[in-house]
N, C-alpha and C. Protein backbone atom coordinates (compact mmCIF):
# COMPACT_ATOMS: atom_id res chain seq x y z
N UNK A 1 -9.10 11.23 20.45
CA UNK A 1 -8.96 10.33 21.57
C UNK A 1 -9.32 8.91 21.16
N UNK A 2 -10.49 9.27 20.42
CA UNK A 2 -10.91 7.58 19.79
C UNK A 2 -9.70 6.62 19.10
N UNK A 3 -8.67 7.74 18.33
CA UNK A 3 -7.79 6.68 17.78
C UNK A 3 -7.04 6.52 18.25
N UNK A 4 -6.62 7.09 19.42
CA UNK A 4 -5.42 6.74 20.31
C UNK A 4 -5.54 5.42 20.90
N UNK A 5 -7.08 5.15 21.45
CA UNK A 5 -7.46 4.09 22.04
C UNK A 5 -7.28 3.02 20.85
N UNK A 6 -7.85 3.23 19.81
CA UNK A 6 -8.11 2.03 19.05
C UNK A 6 -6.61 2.00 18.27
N UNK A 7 -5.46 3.01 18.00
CA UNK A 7 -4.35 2.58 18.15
C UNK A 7 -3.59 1.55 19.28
N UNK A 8 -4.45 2.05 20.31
CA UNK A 8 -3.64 1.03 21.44
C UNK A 8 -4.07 -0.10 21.53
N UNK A 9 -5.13 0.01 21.18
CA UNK A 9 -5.65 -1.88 21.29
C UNK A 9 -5.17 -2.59 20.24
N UNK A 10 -4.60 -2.00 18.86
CA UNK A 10 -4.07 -2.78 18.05
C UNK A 10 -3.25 -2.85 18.14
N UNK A 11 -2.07 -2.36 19.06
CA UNK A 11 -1.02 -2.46 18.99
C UNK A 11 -0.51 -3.50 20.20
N UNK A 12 -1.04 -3.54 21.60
CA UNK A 12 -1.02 -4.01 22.42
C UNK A 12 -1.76 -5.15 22.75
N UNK A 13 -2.81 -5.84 22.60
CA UNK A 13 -3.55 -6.60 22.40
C UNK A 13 -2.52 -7.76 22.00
N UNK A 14 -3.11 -8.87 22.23
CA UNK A 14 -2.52 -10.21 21.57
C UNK A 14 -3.38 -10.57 20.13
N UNK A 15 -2.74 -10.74 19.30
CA UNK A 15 -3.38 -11.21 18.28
C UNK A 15 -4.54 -12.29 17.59
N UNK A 16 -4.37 -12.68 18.95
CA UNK A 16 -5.37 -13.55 19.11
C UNK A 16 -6.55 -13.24 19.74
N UNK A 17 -7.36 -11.82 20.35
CA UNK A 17 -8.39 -11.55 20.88
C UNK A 17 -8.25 -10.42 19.63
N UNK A 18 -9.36 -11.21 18.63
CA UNK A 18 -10.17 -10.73 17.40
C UNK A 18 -10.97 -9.22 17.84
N UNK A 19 -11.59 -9.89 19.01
CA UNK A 19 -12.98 -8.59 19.48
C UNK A 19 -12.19 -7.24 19.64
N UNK A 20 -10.83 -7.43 19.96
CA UNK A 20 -10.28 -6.23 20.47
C UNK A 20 -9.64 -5.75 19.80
N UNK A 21 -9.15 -6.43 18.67
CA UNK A 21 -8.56 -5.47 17.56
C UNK A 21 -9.14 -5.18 16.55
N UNK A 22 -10.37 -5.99 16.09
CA UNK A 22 -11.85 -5.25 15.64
C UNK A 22 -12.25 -4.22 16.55
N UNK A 23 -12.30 -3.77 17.55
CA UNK A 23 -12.60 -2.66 18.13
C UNK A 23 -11.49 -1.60 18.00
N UNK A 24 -10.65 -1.79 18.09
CA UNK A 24 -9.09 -0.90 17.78
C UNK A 24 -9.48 -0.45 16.32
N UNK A 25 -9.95 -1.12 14.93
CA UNK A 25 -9.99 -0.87 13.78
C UNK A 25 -11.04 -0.16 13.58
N UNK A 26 -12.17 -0.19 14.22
CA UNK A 26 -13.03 0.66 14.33
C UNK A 26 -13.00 2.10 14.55
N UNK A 27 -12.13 2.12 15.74
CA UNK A 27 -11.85 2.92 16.73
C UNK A 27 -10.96 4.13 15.57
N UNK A 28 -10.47 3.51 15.09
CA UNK A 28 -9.33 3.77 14.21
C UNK A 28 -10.03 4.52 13.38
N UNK A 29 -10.54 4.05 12.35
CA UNK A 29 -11.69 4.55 11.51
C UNK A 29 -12.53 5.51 11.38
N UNK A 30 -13.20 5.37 12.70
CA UNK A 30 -14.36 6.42 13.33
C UNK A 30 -13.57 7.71 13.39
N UNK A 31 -12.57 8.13 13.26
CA UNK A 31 -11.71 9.15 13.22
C UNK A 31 -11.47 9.65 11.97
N UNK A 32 -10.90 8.57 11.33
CA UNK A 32 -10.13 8.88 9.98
C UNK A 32 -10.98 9.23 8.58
N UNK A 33 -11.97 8.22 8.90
CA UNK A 33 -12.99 8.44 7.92
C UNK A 33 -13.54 9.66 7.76
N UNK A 34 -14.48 10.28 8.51
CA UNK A 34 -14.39 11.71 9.08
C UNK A 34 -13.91 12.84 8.06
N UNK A 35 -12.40 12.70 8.73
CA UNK A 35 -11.65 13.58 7.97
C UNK A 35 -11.93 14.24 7.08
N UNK A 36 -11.82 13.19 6.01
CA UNK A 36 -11.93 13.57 4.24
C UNK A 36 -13.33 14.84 4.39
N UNK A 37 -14.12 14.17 4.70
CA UNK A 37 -15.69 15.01 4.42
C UNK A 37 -15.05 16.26 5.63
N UNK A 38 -14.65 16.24 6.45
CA UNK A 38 -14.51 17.77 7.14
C UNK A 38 -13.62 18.49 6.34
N UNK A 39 -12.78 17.81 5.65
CA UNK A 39 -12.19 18.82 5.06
C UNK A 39 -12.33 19.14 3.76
N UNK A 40 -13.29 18.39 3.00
CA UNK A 40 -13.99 18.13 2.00
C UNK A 40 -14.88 19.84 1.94
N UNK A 41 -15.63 19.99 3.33
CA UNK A 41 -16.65 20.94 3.74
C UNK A 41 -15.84 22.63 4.06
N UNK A 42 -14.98 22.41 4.87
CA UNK A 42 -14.18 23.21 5.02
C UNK A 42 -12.99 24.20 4.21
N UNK A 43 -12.15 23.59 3.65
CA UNK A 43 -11.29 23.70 2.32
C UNK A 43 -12.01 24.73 1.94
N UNK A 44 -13.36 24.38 0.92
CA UNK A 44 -13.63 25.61 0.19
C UNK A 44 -14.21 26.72 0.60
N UNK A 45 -14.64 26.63 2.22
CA UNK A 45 -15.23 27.91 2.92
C UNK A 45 -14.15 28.64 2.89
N UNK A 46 -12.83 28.07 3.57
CA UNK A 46 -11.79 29.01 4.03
C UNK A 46 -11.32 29.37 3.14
N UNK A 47 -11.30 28.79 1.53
CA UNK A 47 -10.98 29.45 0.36
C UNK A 47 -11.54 30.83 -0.19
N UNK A 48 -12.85 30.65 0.31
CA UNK A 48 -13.84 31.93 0.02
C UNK A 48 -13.91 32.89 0.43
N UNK A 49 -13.38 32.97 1.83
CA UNK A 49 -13.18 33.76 2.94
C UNK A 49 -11.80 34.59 2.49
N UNK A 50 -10.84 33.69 2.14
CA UNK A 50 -9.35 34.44 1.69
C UNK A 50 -9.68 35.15 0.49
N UNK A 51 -10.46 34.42 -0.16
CA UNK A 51 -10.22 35.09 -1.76
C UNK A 51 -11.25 36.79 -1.29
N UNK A 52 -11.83 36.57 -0.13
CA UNK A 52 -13.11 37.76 -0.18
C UNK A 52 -12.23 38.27 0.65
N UNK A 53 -11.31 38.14 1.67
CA UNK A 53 -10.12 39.28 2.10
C UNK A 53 -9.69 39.40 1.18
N UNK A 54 -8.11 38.86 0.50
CA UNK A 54 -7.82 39.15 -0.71
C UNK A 54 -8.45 40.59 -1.57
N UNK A 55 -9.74 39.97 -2.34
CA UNK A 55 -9.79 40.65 -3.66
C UNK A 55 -10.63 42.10 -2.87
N UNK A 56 -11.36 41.94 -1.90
CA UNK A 56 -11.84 43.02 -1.40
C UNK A 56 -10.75 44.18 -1.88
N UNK A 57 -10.11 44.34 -0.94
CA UNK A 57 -8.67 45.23 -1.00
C UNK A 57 -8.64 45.78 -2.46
N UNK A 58 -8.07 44.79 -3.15
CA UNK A 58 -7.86 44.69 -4.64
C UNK A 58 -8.66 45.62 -5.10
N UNK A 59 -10.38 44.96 -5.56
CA UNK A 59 -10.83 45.98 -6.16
C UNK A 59 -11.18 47.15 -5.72
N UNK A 60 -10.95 47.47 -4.29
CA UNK A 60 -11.34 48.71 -3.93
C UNK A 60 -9.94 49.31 -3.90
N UNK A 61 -8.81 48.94 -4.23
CA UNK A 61 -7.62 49.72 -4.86
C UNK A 61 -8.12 50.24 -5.71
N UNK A 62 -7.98 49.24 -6.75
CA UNK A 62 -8.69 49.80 -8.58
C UNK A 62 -9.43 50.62 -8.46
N UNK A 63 -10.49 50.78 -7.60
CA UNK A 63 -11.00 51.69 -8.08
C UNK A 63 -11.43 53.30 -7.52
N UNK A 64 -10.33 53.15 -6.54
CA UNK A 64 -9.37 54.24 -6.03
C UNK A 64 -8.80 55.14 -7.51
N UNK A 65 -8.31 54.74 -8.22
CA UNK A 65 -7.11 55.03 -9.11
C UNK A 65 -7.91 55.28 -10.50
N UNK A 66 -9.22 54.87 -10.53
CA UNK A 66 -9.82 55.44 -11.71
C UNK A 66 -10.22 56.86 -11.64
């Protein structure tokens, strides 16, 4: 929601009221920045989680068959 707003103030705003498209860039930011580190954090949980569905299976095939 934050960047919708601070999309809209940069977009709509006159270019000439600084305060408000410094707040739009902010706005903007406070979102985006974010990101990286959530998915920075995330990525390799949900990696761990697949690979431990995954290989579960797996080795308890194998060793079915010995």
């Amino acid at each position: 929601m934050c960047s919708i707003i601070g999309g809209a103030l940069m977009s709509f705003l006159p270019t000439t009221n600084t305060a408000g498209c410094l707040a739009g860039i902010y706005l903007t930011n406070a979102v985006v920045a974010p990101l990286a580190i959530f998915y920075n954090v995330s990525i390799p949980r949900f990696h761990v989680k697949i690979q431990m569905l995954t290989g579960t299976p797996l080795v308890d095939h194998g060793q079915r068959w010995r």
